[in-house]
Protein backbone atom coordinates (compact mmCIF):
# COMPACT_ATOMS: atom_id res chain seq x y z
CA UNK A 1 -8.69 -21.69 3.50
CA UNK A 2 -5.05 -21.77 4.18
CA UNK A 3 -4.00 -22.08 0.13
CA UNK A 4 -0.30 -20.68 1.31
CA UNK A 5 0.33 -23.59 3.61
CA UNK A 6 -0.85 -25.86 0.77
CA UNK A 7 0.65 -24.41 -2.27
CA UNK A 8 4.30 -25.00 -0.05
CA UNK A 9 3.59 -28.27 0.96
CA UNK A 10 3.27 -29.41 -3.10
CA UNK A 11 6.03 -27.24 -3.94
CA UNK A 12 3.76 -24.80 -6.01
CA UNK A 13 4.80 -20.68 -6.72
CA UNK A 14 2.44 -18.44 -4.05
CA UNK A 15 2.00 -15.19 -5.81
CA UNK A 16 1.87 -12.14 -3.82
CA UNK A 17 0.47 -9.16 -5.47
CA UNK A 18 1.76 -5.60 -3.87
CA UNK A 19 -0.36 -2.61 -3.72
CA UNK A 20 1.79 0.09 -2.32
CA UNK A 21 0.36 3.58 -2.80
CA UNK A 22 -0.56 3.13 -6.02
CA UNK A 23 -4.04 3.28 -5.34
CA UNK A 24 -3.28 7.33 -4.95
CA UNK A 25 -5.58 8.19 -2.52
CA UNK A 26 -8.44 6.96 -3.72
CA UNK A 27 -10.90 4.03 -3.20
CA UNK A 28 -12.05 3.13 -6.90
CA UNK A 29 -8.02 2.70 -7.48
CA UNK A 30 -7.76 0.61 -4.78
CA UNK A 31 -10.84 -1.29 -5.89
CA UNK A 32 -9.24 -2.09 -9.25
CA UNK A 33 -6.05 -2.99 -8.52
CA UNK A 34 -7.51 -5.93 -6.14
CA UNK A 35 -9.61 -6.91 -9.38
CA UNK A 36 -6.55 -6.83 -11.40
CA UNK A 37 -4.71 -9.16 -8.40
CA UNK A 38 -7.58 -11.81 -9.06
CA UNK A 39 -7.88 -11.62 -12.49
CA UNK A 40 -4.02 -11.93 -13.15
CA UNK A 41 -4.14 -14.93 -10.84
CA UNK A 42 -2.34 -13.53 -7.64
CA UNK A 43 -2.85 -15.83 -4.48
CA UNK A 44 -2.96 -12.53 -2.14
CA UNK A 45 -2.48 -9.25 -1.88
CA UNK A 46 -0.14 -7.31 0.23
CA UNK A 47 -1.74 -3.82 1.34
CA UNK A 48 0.70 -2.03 3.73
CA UNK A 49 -0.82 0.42 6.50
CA UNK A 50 0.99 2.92 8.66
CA UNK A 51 -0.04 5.68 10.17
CA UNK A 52 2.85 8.88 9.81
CA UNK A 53 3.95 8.58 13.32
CA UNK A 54 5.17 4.77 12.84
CA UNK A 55 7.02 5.70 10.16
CA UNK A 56 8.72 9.48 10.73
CA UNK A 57 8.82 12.47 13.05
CA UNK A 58 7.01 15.77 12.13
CA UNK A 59 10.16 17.80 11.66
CA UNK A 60 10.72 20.73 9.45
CA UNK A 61 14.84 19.75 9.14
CA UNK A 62 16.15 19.42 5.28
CA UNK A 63 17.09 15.70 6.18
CA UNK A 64 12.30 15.31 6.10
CA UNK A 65 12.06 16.84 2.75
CA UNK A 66 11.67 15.53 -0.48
CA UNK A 67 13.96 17.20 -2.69
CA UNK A 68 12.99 15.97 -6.16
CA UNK A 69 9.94 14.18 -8.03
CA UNK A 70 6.63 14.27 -7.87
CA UNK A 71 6.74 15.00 -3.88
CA UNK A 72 9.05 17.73 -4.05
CA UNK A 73 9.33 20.45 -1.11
CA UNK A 74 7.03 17.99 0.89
CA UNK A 75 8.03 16.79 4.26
CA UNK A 76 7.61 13.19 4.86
CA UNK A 77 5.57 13.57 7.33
CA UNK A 78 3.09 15.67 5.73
CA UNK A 79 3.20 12.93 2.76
CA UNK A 80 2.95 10.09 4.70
CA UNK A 81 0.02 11.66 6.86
CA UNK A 82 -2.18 12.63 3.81
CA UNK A 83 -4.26 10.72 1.75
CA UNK A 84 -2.00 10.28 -1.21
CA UNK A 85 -0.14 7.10 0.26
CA UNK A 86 -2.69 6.03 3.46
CA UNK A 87 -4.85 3.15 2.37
CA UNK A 88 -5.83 2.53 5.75
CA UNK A 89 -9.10 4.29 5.41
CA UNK A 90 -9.75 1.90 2.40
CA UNK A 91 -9.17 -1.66 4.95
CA UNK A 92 -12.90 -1.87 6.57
CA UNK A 93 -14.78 -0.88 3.53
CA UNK A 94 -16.79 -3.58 2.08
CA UNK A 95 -15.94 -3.36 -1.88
CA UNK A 96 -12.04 -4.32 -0.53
């Protein structure tokens, strides 16, 4: 059960896979990338969740924008509150 704990006590490498947002907003991405975790032998995975709030204000000022990339002309909050990077709709569903 607690294969971190072991793995440091015999001096083994505990790999921890990151999801991120690359998922994209949606669940079969999600879905895969924990397959690919397994498959590739990762111990864990890290899935970060955040809701806008914890991370930004709502606030229209240059300094919230985006101002190149794939993003551009968003405000952070409005990225950060839409589906594109939230995975935490994705945590209670059974196929995770």
């Amino acid at each position: 059960m607690f294969k971190l704990f072991d793995k440091i006590k015999s001096v083994e490498v505990y790999v921890i896979a990151e999801m991120s947002a690359n998922h994209g907003g949606k669940l079969e991405n999600a879905i895969e990338i924990v397959r690919q975790a397994a498959q590739t032998g990762a111990d864990c995975l890290k899935i970060q969740t955040y809701t806008a709030d914890s991370l930004t204000i709502d606030c229209d000022n240059e300094y919230f924008r985006i101002k190149c990339g794939l993003w551009d002309g968003y405000k952070l909050y409005d990225l950060y509150k839409g589906k594109h990077l939230d995975i935490t709709a994705f945590i209670a569903h059974p196929s995770i």
